[in-house]
C-alpha atoms as a PDB file:
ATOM      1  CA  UNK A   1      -7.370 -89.259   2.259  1.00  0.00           C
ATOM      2  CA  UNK A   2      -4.683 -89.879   0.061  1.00  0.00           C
ATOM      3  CA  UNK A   3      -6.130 -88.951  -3.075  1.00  0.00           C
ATOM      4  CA  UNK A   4      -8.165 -85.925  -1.792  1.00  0.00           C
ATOM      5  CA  UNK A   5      -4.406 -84.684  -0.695  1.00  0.00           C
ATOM      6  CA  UNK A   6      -3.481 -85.391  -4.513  1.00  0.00           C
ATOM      7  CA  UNK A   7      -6.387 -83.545  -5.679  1.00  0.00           C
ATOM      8  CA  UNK A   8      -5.855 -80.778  -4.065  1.00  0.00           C
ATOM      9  CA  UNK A   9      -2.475 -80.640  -4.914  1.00  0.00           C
ATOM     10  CA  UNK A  10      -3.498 -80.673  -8.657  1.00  0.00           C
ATOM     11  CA  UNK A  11      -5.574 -77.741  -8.067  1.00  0.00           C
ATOM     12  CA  UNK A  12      -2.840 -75.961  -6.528  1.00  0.00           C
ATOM     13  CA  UNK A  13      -0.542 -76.818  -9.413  1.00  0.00           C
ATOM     14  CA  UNK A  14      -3.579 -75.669 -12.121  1.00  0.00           C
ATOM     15  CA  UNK A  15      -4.349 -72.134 -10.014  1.00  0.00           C
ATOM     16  CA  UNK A  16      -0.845 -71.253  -9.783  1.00  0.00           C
ATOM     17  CA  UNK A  17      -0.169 -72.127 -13.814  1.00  0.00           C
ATOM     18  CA  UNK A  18      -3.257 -70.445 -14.233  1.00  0.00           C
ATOM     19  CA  UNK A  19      -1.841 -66.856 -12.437  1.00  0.00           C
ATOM     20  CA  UNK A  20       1.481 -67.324 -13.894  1.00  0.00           C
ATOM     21  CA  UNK A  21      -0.193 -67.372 -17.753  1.00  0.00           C
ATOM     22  CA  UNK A  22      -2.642 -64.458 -16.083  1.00  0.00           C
ATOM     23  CA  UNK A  23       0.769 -62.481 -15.353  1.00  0.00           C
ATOM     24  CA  UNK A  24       2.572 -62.883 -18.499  1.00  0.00           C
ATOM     25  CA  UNK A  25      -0.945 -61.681 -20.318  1.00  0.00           C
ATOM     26  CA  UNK A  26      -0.935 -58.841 -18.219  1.00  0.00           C
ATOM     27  CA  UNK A  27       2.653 -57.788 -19.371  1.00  0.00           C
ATOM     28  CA  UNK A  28       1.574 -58.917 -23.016  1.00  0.00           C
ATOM     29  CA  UNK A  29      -1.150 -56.296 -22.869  1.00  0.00           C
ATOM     30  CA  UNK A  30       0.699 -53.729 -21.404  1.00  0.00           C
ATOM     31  CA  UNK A  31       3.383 -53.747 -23.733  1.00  0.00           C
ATOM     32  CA  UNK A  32       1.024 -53.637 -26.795  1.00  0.00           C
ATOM     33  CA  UNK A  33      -0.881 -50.741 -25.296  1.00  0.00           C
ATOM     34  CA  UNK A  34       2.334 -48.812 -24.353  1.00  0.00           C
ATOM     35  CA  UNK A  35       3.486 -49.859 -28.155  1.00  0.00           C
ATOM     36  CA  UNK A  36       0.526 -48.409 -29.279  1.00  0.00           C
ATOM     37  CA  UNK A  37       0.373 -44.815 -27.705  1.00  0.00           C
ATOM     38  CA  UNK A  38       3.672 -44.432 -28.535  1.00  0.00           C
ATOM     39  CA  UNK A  39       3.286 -45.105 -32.507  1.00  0.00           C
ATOM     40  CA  UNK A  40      -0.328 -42.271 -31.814  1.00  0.00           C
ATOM     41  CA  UNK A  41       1.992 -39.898 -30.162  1.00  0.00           C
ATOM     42  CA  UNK A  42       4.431 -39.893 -33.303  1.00  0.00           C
ATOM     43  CA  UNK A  43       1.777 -39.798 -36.065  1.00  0.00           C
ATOM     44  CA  UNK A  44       0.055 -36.904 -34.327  1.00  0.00           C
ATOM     45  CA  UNK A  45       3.457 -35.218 -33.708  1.00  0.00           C
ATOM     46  CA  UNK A  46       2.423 -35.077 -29.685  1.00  0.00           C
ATOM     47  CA  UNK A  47       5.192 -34.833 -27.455  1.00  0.00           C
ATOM     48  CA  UNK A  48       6.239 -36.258 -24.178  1.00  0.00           C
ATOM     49  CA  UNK A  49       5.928 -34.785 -20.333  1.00  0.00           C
ATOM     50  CA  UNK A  50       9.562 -34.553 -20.128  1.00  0.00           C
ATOM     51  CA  UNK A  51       9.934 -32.520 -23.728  1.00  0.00           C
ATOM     52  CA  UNK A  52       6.650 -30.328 -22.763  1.00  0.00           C
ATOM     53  CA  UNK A  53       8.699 -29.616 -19.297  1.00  0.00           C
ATOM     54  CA  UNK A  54      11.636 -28.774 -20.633  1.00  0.00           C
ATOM     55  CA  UNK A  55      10.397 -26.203 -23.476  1.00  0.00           C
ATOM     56  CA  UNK A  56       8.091 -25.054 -20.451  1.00  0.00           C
ATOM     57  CA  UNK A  57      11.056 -23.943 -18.502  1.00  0.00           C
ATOM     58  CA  UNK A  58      12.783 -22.432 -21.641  1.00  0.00           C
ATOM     59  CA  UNK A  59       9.494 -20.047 -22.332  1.00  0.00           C
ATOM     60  CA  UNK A  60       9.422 -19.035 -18.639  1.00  0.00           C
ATOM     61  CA  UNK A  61      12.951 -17.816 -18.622  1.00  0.00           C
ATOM     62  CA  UNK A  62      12.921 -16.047 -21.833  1.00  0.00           C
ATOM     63  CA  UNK A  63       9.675 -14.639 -20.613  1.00  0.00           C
ATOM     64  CA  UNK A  64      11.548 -13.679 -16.892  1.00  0.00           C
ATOM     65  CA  UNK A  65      14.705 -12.415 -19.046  1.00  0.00           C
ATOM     66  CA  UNK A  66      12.242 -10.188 -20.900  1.00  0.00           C
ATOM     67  CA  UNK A  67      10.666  -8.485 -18.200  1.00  0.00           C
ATOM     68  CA  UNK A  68      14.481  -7.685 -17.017  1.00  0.00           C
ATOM     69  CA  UNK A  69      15.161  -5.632 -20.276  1.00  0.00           C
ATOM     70  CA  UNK A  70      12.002  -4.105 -20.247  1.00  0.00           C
ATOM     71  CA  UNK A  71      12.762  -2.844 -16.904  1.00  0.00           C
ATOM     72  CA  UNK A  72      16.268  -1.905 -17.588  1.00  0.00           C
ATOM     73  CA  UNK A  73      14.932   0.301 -20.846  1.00  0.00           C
ATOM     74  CA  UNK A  74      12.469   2.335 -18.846  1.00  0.00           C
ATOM     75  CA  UNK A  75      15.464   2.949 -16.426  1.00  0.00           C
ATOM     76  CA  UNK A  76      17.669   3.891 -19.129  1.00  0.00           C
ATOM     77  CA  UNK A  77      14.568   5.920 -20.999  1.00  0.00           C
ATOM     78  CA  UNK A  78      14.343   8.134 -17.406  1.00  0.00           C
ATOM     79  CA  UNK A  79      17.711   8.528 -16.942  1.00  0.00           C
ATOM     80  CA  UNK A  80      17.946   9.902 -20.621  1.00  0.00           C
ATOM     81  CA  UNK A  81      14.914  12.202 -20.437  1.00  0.00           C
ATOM     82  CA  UNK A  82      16.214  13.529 -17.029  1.00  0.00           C
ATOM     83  CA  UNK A  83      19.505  14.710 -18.576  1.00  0.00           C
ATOM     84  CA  UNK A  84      19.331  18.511 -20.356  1.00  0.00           C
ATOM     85  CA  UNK A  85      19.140  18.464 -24.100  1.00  0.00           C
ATOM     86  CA  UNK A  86      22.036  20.418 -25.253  1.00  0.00           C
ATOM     87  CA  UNK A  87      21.467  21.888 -28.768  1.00  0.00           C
ATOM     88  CA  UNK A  88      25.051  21.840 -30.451  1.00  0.00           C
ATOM     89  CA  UNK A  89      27.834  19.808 -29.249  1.00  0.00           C
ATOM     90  CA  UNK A  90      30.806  22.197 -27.967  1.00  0.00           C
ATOM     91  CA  UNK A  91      34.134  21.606 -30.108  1.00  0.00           C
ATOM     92  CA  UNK A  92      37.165  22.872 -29.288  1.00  0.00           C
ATOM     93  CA  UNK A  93      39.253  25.094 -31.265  1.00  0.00           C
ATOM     94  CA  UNK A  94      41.533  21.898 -32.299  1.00  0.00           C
ATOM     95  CA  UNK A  95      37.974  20.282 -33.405  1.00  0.00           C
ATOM     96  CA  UNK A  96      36.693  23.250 -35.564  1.00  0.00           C
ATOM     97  CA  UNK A  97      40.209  23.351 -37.742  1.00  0.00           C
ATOM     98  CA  UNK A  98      39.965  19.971 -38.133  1.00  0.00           C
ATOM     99  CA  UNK A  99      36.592  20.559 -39.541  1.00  0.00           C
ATOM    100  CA  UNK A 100      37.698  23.276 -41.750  1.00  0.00           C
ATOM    101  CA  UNK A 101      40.034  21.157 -43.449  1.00  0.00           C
ATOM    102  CA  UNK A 102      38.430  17.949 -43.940  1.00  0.00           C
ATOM    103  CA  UNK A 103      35.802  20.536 -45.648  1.00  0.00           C
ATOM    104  CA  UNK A 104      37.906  21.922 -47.993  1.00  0.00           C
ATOM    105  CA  UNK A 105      39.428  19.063 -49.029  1.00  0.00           C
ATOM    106  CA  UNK A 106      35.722  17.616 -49.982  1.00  0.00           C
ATOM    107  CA  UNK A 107      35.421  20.923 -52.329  1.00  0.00           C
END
């Protein structure tokens, strides 16, 4: 009875080495993948989730901020059509001798 207790006890001792070497291969493997997609991603000049995200969120705000001035130019084009065309200014008395003289001093 003895030894059967020993034997199984061996056993024990060989399955549990045997899962911890299982384990550590595991982790060996998954940091040579990982190593390995990351050296593709930065020969093929691919980016990451995080860096796609962010320049994601960038494009949809210019985009958003876009659609704002757009808006706010067809306001400002109707307000501008609305409003009478006047064909000469009207200058003042002060604004026509003013004129006058910066003319003749041109000639």
């Amino acid at each position: 009875m003895q030894s059967q207790k020993r034997i199984f006890d061996d056993i024990a001792k060989v399955a549990g080495g045997a899962l911890g070497a299982l384990g550590s291969l595991k982790q060996e493997i998954e940091n040579l993948v990982k190593q390995r997609v990351d050296r593709f991603m930065a020969d093929h000049d691919l980016v990451s989730r995080e860096e796609f995200e962010a320049v994601k969120a960038m494009a949809s705000e210019a985009r958003a901020e876009q659609e704002r001035i757009a808006t706010r130019l067809a306001e400002l084009e109707k307000e501008q059509s609305a409003k009478p065309k006047s064909s000469t200014p009207k200058r003042t008395p002060r604004a026509k001798k003013a004129i006058k003289t910066s003319a003749k001093k041109k000639a």
